[in-house]
Protein backbone atom coordinates (compact mmCIF):
# COMPACT_ATOMS: atom_id res chain seq x y z
CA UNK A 1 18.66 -1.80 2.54
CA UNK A 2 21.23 -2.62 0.27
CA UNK A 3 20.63 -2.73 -3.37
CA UNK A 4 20.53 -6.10 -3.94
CA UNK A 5 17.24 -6.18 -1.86
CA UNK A 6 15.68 -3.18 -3.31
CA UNK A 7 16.01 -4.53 -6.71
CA UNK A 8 14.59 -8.27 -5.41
CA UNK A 9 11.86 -6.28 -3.78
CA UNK A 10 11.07 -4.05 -6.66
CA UNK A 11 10.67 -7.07 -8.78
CA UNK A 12 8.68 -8.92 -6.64
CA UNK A 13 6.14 -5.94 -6.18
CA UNK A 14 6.04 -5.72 -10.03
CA UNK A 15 5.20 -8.85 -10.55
CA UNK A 16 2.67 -8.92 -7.73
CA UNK A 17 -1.03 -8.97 -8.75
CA UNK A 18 -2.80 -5.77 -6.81
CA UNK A 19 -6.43 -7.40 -5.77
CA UNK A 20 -9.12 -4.63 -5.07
CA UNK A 21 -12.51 -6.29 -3.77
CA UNK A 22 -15.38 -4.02 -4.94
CA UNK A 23 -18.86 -4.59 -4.14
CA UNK A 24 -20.18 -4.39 -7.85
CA UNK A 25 -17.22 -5.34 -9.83
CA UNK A 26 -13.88 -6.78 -8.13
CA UNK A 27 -10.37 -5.80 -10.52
CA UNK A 28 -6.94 -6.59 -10.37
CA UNK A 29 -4.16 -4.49 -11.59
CA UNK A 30 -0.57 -3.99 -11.59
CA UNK A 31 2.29 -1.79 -11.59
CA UNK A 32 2.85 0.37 -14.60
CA UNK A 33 -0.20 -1.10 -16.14
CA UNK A 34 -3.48 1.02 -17.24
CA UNK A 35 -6.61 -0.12 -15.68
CA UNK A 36 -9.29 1.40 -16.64
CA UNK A 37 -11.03 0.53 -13.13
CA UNK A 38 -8.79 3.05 -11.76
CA UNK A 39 -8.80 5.53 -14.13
CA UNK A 40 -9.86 9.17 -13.05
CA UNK A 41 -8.53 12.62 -11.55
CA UNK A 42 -8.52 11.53 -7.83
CA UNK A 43 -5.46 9.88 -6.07
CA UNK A 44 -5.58 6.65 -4.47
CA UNK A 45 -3.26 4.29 -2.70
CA UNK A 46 -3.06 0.40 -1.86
CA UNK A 47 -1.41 -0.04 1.38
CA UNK A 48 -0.93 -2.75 3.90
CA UNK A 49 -0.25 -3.24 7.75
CA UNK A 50 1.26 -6.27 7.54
CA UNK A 51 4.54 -7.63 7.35
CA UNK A 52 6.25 -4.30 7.79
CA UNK A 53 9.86 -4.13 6.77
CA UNK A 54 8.78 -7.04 4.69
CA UNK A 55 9.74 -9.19 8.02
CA UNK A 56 7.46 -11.44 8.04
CA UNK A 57 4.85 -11.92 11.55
CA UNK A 58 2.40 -14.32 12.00
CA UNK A 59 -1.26 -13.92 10.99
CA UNK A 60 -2.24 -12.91 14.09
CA UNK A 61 -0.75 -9.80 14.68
CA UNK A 62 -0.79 -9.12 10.77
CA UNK A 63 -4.47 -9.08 11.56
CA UNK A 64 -4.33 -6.66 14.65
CA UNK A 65 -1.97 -4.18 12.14
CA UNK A 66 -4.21 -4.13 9.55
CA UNK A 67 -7.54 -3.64 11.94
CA UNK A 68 -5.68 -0.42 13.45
CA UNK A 69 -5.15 0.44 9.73
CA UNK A 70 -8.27 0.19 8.93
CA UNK A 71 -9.33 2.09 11.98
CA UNK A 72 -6.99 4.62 10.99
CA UNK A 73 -8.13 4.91 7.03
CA UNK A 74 -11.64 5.04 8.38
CA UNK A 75 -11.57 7.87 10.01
CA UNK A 76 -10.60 10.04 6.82
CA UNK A 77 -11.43 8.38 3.61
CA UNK A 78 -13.31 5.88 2.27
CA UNK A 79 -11.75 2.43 1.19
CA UNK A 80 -12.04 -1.30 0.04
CA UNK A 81 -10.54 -4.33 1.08
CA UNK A 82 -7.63 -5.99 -1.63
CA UNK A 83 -4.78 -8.39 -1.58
CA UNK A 84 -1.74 -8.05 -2.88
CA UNK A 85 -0.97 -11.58 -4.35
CA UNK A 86 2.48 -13.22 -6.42
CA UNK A 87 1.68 -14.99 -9.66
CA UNK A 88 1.97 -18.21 -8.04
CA UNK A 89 -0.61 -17.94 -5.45
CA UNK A 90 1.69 -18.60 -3.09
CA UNK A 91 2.41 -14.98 -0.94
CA UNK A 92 -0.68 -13.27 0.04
CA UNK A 93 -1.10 -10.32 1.92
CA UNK A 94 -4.48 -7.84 2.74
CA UNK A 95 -4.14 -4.69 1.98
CA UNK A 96 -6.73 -1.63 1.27
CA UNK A 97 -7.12 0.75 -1.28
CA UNK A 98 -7.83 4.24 -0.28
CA UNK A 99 -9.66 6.49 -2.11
CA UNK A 100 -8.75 10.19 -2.27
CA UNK A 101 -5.69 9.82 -0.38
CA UNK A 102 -2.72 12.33 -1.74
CA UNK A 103 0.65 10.22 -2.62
CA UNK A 104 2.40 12.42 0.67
CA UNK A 105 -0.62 11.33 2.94
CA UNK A 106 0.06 7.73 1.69
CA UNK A 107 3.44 7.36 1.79
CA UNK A 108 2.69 9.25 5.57
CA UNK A 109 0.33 6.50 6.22
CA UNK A 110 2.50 3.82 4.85
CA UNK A 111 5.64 4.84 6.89
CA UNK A 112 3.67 4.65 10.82
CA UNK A 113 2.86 0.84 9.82
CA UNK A 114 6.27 0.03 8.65
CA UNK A 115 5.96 -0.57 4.86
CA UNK A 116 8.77 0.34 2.53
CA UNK A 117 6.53 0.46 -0.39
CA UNK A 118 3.39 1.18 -1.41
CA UNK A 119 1.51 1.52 -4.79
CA UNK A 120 -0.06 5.13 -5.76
CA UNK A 121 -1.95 6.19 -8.72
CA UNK A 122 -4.62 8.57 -10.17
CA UNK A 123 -4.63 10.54 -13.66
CA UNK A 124 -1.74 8.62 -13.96
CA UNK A 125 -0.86 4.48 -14.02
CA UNK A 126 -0.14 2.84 -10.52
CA UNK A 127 3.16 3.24 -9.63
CA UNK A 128 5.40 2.13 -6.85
CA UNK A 129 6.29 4.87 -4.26
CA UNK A 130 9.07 3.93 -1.58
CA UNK A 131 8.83 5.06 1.72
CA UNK A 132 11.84 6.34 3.79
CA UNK A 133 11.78 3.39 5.79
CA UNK A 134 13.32 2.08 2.96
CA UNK A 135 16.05 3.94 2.88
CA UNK A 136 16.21 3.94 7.01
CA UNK A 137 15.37 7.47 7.49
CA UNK A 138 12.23 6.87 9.50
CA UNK A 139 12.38 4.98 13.26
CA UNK A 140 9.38 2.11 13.05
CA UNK A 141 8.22 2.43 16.26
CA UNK A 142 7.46 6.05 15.79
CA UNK A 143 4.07 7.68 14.86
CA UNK A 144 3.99 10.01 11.95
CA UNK A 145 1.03 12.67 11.93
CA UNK A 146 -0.81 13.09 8.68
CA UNK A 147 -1.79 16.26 7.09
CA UNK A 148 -5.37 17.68 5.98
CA UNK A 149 -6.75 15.49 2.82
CA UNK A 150 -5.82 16.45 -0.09
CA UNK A 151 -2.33 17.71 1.20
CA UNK A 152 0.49 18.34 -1.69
């Protein structure tokens, strides 16, 4: 990716609005931003399926990548639906936040579907976390095994 795009990317993903859609209370938050709906000791990630590479695909197999996604989430930690969404309304794309999730386990995760970002956070604000498909070190149509919760 040159750095032309990383930069456009970056800013778009700062500027996006990070929708989480809990039961009780639904929040929004953003990158580099306090909220105190996420505030605690345990990590936590918000990762999508679709899109990967940020090529776009149509909603139909966006929809198949983020059901295996959420098969694969599922089966380790628990998790709620969100949307990543720009300020215009105009790009959105479903997502999940994962609860519990370590930042390498994430970025792991993150990397078998594709993504070249992802958003982390915990004690500390959310912050963006590239993945090395961004910087082309990972093949896309590979499958990454995760480690043990709670890894690193």
């Amino acid at each position: 990716m040159t750095p032309e795009r990383r930069a456009e990317l970056e800013h778009a993903y700062r500027q996006t609005r990070y929708h989480v859609y809990a039961l009780s209370s639904p929040f929004v938050f953003r990158i580099d931003e306090p909220c105190p709906e996420l505030s605690g000791d345990q990590p936590w990630a918000f990762i999508t399926a679709c899109n990967p590479s940020s090529v776009w695909l149509s909603h139909h197999e966006n929809a198949q990548r983020m059901a295996e996604l959420e098969r694969q989430v599922a089966s380790r930690w628990s998790y709620l639906p969100g949307e990543g969404v720009s300020p215009d309304g105009r790009w959105r794309e479903t997502s999940l936040w994962i609860a519990q999730i370590s930042p390498h386990d994430a970025q792991q995760l993150a990397e078998m579907f594709g993504q070249l970002a992802l958003v982390v956070g915990g004690p500390e604000p959310p912050r963006l976390l590239w993945t090395r498909v961004a910087a082309g070190n990972v093949a896309l149509e590979g499958s990454v095994t995760l480690g043990e919760a709670g890894e690193r």
